[in-house]
Protein backbone atom coordinates (compact mmCIF):
# COMPACT_ATOMS: atom_id res chain seq x y z
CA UNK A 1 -36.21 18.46 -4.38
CA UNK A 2 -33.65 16.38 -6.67
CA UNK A 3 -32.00 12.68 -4.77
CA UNK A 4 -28.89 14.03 -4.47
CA UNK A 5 -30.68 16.71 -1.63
CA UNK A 6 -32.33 13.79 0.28
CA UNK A 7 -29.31 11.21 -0.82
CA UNK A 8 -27.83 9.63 2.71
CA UNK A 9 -24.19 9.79 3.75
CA UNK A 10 -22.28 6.79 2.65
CA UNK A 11 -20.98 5.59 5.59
CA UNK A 12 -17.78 2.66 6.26
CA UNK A 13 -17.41 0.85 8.71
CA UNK A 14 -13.58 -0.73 8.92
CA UNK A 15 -13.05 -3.20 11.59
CA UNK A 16 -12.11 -7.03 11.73
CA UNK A 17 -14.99 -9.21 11.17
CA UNK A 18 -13.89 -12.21 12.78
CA UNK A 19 -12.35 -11.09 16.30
CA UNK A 20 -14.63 -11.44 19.30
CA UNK A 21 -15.76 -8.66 21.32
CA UNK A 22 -17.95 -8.74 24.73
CA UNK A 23 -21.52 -7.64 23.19
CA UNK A 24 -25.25 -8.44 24.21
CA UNK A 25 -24.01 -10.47 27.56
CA UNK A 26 -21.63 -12.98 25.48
CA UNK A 27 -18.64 -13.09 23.80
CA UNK A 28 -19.22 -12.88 20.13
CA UNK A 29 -17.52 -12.34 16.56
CA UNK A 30 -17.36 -8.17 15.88
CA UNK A 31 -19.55 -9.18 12.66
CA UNK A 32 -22.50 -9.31 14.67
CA UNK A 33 -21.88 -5.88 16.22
CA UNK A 34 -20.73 -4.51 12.55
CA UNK A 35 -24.47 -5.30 11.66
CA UNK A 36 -26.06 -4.03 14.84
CA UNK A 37 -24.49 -0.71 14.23
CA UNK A 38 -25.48 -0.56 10.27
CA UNK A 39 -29.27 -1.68 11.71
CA UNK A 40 -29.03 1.51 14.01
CA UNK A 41 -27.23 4.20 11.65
CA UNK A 42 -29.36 3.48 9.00
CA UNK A 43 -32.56 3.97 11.64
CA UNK A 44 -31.59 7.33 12.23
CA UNK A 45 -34.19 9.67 10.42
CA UNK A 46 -35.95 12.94 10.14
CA UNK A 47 -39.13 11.85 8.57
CA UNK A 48 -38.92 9.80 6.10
CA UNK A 49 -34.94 10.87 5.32
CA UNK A 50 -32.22 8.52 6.45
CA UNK A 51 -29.09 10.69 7.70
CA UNK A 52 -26.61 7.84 6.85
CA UNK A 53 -26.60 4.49 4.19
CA UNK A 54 -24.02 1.88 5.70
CA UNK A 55 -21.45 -0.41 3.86
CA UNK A 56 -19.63 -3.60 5.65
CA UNK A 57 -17.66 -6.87 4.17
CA UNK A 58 -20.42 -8.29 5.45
CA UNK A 59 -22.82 -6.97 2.51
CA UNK A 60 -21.03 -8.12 -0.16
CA UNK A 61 -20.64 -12.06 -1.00
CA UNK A 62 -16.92 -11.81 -1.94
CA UNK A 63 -14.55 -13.64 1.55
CA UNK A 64 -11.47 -12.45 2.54
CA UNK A 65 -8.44 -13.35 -0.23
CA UNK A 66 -10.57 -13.52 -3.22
CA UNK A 67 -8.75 -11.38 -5.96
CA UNK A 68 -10.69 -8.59 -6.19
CA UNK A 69 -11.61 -7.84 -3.05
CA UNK A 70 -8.75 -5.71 -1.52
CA UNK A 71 -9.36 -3.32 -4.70
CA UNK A 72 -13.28 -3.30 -3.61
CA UNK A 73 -12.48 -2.54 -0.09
CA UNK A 74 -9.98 0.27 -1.12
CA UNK A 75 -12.74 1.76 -3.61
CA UNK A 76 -15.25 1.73 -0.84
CA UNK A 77 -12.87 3.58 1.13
CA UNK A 78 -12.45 5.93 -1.15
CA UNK A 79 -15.88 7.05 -2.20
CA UNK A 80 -17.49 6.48 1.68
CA UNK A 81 -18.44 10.31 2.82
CA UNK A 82 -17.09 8.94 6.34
CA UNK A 83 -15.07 5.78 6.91
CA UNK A 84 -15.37 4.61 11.26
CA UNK A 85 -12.65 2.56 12.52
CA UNK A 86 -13.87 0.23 14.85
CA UNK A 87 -10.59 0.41 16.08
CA UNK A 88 -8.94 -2.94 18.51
CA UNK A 89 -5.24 -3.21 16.95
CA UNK A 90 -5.78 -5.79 14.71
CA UNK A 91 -4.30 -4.43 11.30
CA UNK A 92 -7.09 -7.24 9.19
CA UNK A 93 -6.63 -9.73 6.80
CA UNK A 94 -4.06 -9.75 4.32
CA UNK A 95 -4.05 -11.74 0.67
CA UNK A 96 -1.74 -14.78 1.12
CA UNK A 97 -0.83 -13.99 5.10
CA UNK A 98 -0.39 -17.18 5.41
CA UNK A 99 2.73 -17.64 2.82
CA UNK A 100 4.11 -14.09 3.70
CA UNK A 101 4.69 -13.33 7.11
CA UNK A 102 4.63 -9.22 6.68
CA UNK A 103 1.80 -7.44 5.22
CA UNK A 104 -0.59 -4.00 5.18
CA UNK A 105 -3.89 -5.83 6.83
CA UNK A 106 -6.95 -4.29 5.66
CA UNK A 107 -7.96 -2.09 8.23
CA UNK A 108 -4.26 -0.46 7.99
CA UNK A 109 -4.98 0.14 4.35
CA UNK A 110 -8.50 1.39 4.86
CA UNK A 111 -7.42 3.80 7.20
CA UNK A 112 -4.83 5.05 5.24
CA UNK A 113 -6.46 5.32 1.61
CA UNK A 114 -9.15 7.14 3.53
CA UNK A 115 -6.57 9.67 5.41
CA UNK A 116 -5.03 10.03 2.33
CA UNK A 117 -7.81 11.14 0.27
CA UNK A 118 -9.74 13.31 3.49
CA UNK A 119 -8.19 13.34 6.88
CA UNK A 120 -11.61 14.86 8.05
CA UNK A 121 -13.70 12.20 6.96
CA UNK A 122 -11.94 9.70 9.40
CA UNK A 123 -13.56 9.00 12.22
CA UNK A 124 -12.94 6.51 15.40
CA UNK A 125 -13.99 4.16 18.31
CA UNK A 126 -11.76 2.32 20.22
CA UNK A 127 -12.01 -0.85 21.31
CA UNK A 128 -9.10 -2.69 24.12
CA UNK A 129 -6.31 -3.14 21.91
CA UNK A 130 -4.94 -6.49 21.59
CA UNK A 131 -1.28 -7.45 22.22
CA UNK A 132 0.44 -7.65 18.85
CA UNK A 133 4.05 -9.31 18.95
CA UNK A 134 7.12 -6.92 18.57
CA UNK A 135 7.55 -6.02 14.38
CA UNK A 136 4.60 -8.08 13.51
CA UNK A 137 2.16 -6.18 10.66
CA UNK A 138 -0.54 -5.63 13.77
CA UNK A 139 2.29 -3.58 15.37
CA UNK A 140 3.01 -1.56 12.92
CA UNK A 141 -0.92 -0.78 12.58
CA UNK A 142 -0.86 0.19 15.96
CA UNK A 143 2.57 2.21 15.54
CA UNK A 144 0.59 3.76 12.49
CA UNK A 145 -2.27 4.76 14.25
CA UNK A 146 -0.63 6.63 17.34
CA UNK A 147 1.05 9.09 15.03
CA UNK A 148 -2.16 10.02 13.79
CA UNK A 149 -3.02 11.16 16.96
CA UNK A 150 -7.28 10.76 15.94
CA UNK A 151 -9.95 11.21 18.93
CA UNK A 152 -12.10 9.03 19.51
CA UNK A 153 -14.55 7.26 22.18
CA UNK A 154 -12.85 4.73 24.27
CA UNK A 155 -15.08 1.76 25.07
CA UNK A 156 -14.59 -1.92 26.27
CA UNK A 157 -17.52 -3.79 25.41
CA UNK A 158 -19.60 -3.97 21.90
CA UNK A 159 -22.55 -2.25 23.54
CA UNK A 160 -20.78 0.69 24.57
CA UNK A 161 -19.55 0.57 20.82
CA UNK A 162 -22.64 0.33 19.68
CA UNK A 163 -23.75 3.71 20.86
CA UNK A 164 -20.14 5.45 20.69
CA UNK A 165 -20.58 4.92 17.36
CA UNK A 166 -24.02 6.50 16.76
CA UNK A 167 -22.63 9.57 18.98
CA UNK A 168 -19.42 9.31 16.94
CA UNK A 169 -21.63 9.54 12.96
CA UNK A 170 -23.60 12.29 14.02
CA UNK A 171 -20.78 14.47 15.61
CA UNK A 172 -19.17 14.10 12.12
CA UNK A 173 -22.26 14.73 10.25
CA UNK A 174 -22.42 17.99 11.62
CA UNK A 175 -18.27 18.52 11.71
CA UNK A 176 -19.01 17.63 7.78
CA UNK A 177 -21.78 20.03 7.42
CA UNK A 178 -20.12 22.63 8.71
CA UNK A 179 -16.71 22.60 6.60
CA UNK A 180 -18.33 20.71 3.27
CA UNK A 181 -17.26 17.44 2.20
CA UNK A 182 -16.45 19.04 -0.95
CA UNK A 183 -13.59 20.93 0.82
CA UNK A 184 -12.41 18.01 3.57
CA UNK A 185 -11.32 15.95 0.20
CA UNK A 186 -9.11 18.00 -0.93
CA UNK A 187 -6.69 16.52 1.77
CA UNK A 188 -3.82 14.24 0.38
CA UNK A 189 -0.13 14.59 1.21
CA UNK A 190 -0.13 17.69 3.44
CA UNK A 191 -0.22 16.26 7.06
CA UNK A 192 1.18 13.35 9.07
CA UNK A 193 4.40 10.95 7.53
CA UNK A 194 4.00 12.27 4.24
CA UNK A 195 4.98 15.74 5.55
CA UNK A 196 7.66 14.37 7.84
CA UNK A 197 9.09 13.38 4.48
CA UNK A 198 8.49 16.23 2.64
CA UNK A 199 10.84 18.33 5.03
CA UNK A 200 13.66 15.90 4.34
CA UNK A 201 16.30 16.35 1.89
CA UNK A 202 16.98 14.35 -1.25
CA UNK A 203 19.16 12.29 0.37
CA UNK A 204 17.85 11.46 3.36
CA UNK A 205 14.18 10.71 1.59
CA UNK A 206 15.76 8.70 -0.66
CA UNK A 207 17.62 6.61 1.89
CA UNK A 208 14.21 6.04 4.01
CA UNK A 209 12.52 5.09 1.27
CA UNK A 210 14.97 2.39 -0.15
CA UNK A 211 15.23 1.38 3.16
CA UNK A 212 11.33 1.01 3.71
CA UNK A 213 11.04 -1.23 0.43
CA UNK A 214 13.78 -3.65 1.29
CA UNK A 215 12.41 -4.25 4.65
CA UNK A 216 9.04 -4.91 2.98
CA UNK A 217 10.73 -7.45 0.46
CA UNK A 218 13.17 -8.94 2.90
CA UNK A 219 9.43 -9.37 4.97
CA UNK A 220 8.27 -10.91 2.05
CA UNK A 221 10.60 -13.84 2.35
CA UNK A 222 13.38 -12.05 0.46
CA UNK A 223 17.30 -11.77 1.86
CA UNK A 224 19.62 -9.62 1.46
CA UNK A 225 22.97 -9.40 -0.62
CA UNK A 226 25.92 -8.53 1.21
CA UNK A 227 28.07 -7.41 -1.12
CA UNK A 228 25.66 -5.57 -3.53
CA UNK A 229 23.69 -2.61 -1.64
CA UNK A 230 20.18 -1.96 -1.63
CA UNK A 231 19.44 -5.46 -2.98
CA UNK A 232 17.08 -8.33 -1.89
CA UNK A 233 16.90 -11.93 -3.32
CA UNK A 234 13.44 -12.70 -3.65
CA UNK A 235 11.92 -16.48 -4.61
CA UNK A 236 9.88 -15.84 -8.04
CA UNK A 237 8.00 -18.87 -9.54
CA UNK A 238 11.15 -20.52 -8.37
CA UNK A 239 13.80 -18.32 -9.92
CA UNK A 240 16.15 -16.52 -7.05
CA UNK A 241 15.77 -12.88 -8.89
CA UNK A 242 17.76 -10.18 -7.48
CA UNK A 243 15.20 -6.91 -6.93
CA UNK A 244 17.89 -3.16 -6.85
CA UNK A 245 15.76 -0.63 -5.39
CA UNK A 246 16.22 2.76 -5.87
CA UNK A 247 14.24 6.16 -5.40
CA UNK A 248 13.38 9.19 -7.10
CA UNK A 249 13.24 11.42 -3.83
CA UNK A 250 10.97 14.11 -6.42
CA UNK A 251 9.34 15.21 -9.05
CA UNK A 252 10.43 13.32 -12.31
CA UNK A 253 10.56 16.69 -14.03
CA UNK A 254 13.32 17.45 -11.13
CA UNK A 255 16.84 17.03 -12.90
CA UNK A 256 18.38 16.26 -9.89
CA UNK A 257 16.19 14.11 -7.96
CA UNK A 258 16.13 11.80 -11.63
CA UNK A 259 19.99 11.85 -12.38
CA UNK A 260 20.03 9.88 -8.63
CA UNK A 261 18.91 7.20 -10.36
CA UNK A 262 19.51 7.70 -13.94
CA UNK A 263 19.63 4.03 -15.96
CA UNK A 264 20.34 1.65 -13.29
CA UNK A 265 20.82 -1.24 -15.84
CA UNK A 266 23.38 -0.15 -17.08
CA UNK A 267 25.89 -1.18 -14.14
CA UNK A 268 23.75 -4.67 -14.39
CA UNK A 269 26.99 -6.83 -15.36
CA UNK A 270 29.05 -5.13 -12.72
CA UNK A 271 26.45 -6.16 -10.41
CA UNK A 272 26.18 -9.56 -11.93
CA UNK A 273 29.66 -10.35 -10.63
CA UNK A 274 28.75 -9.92 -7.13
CA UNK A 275 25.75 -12.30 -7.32
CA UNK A 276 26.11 -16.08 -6.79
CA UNK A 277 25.73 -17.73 -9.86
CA UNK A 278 22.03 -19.41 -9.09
CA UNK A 279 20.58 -15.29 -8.41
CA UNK A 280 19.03 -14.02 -11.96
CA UNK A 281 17.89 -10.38 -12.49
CA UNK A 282 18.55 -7.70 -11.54
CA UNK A 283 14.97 -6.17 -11.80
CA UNK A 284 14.98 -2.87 -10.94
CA UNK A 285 12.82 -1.47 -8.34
CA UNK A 286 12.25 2.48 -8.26
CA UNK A 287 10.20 4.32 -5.46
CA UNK A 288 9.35 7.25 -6.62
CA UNK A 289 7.80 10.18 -4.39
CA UNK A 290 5.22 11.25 -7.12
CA UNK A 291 3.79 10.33 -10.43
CA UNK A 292 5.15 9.06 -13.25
CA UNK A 293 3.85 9.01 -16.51
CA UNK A 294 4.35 6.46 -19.33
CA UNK A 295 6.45 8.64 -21.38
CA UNK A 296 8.63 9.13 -18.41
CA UNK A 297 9.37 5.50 -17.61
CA UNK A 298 10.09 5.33 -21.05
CA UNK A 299 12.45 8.18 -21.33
CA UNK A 300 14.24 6.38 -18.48
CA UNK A 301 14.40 2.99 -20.40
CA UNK A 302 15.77 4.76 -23.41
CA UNK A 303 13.68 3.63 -26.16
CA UNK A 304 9.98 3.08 -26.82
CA UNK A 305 9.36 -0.02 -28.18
CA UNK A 306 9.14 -2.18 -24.82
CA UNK A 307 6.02 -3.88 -22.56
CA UNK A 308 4.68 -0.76 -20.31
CA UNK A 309 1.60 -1.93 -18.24
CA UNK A 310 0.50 1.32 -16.20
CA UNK A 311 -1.33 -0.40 -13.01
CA UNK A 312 -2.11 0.90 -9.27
CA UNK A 313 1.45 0.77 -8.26
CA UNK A 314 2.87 2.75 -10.85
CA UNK A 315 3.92 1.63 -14.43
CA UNK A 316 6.33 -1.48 -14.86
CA UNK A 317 8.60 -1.78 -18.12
CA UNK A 318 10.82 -4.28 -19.57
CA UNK A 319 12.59 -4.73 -22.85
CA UNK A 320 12.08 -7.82 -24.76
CA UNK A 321 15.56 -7.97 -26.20
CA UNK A 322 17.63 -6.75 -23.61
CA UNK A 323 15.61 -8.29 -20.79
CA UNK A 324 15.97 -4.80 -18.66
CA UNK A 325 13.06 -4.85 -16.16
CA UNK A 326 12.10 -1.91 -14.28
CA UNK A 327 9.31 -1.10 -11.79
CA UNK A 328 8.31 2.81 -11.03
CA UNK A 329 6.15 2.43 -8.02
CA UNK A 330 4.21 6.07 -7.59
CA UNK A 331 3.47 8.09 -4.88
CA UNK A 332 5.67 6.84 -2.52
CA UNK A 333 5.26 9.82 0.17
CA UNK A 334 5.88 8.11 2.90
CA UNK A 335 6.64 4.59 5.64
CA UNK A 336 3.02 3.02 4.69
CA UNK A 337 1.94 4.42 0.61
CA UNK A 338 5.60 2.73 -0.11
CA UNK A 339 5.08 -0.83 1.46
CA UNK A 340 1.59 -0.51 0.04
CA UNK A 341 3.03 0.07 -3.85
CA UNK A 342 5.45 -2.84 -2.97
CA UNK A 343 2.65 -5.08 -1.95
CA UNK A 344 0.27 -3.75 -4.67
CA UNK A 345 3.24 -4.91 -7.54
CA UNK A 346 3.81 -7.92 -5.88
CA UNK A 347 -0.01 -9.17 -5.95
CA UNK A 348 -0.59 -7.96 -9.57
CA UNK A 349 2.40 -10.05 -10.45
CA UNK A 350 1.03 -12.98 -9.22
CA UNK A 351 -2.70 -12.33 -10.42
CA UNK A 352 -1.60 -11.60 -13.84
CA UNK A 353 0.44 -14.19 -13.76
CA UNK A 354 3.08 -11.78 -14.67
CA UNK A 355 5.42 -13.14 -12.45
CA UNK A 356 6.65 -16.33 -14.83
CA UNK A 357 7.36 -14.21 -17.39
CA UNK A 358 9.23 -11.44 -15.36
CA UNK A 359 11.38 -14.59 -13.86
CA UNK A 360 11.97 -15.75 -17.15
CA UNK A 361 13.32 -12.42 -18.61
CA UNK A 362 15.18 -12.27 -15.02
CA UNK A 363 17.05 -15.42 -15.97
CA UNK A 364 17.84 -14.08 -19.71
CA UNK A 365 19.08 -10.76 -18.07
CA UNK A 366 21.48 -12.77 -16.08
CA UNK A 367 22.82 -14.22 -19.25
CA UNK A 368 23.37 -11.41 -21.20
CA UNK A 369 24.64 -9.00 -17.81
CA UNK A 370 27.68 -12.26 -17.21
CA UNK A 371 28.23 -11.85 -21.27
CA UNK A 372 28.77 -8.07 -20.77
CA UNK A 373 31.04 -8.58 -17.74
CA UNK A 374 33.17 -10.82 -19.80
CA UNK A 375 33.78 -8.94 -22.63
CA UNK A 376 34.40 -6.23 -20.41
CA UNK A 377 36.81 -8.29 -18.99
CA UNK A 378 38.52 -9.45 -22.53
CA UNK A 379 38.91 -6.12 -23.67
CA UNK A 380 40.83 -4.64 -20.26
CA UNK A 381 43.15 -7.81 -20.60
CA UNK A 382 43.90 -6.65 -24.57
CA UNK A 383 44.52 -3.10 -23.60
């Protein structure tokens, strides 16, 4: 017999840590029932085989906010044979909550990665949910999780929890079993929001998802332009830098779906005169529904020799002599994989420390986009 025969299921469990629950006669922090119910999952045996091997924040020495530790959670997520919610409302910590007010918590994007990747590995118990205020990020977590209409054992206390949970792992080991893991991954963008927004049109996708990344900005501290569509001020390293957004409601390969978009910076000068005269940029944001490759972004540039990073939001460009910045975020299928490229872009700029220098092109594009609208302007007056 070989390990990977006698090799246990790698379990999740995705819950806050911190909130207190009712559990052993007192009212305690959800961390001590997170490790109560890895002590008893990984108990569970025939012989000397252990059904199930358990993973919580709590194993691992990184805290909430330290740099890498969204991208560990989300890789856990992803290779876990079953992810648990320990489900109460509370959408989880967020990297700098505290300096923008609207983010994916942790749980939200837990629960999504691992409904993206295989529906049928998701699995949940649910705790009294907590009052979140009205369009707060714990609202739309609970707004999220409704649609996905999952069953799961309703409880009120953290020993009821405690063996919901231990009913709920063993009536998916044997749901597993029966179907093959192997086959319940192949789920991605067939069910749920992503195939509301598959059955819309061009148009319509492409409005919902412009609209769904400058609410996300605009949440991020940004405001809006008035007179210039589609476009959100947003404070960079100081610098007021105007973000465009855009989508690509298909397929890259899709003529029409492209030619919606087509080179954006182009109209940057016309633009430019509708800005106030403090407002830098534009840098242009583009949700796309699928993937993008790097030839691609640079097709859509126009010419090769530029910076192209390729990251987990999708590939970001900019020209060093024009100052033209654009920003392909991928897979943007529906409401939450778009605010979750947004927010992905948004902390690699600052981790990178990308941000100073996309501010300082911003400021240079500025420059050269008021040049452009003045010559433009000299040469109608000739004619």
């Amino acid at each position: 017999m070989n390990l990977s025969e006698v090799e246990p299921l790698q379990v999740m469990l995705s819950s806050r840590s911190s909130d207190k629950v009712m559990f052993e006669g007192k009212l305690q922090e959800m961390s001590v029932l997170r490790r109560a119910i890895k002590t008893q999952l990984e108990s569970l045996k025939i012989g000397d085989v252990s059904f199930f091997k358990v993973w919580i924040h709590e194993d691992d020495p990184f805290q909430p906010g330290d740099a890498d530790s969204w991208e560990k959670c989300m890789e856990k997520t992803r290779r876990a044979d079953l992810v648990i919610v320990l489900y109460n409302g509370a959408c989880g910590w967020a990297m700098d909550r505290d300096e923008f007010r609207t983010r994916i918590g942790i749980c939200y994007a837990e629960m999504h990665e691992a409904l993206t990747r295989a529906p049928s590995k998701v699995w949940a118990v649910m705790l009294p949910e907590i009052r979140a205020k009205r369009n707060s990020p714990d609202a739309d977590f609970q707004a999220y999780f409704r649609r996905q209409n999952i069953l799961g054992a309703q409880v009120t206390t953290g020993d009821e929890s405690l063996m919901a949970v231990q009913r709920t792992a063993l009536a998916a080991l044997l749901s597993l079993a029966r179907q093959g893991v192997g086959e319940s991954t192949r789920g991605k963008f067939y069910g749920g929001d992503a195939l509301s927004w598959s059955r819309l049109d061009f148009h319509e996708r492409r409005r919902r998802t412009i609209d769904t990344v400058t609410k996300f900005l605009r949440g991020r501290g940004g405001r809006a332009v008035p007179k210039v569509e589609d476009t959100v001020v947003l404070n960079i390293q100081g610098e007021q830098v105007a973000m465009v957004c855009d989508c690509i409601p298909a397929s890259m390969t899709v003529a029409a779906a492209r030619e919606l978009v087509g080179q954006p910076f182009l109209s940057d000068h016309q633009t430019a005169k509708k800005l106030s005269p403090s407002v830098a940029g534009p840098v242009h944001v583009i949700a796309c529904q699928k993937t993008v490759s790097e030839s691609q972004a640079l097709r859509q540039l126009g010419f090769p020799d530029a910076v192209l990073v390729a990251a987990r939001f999708g590939i970001y460009v900019a020209d060093d002599v024009q100052k033209i910045q654009m920003v392909f975020l991928t897979n943007c299928r529906d409401e939450t994989t778009t605010q979750h490229r947004v927010q992905r872009f948004l902390e690699w700029l600052s981790q990178e420390q990308e941000d100073r220098l996309l501010a300082k092109r911003a400021v240079s594009r500025r420059r050269i986009s008021d040049l452009i609208a003045q010559e433009t302007v000299m040469v109608t007056t000739v004619k």
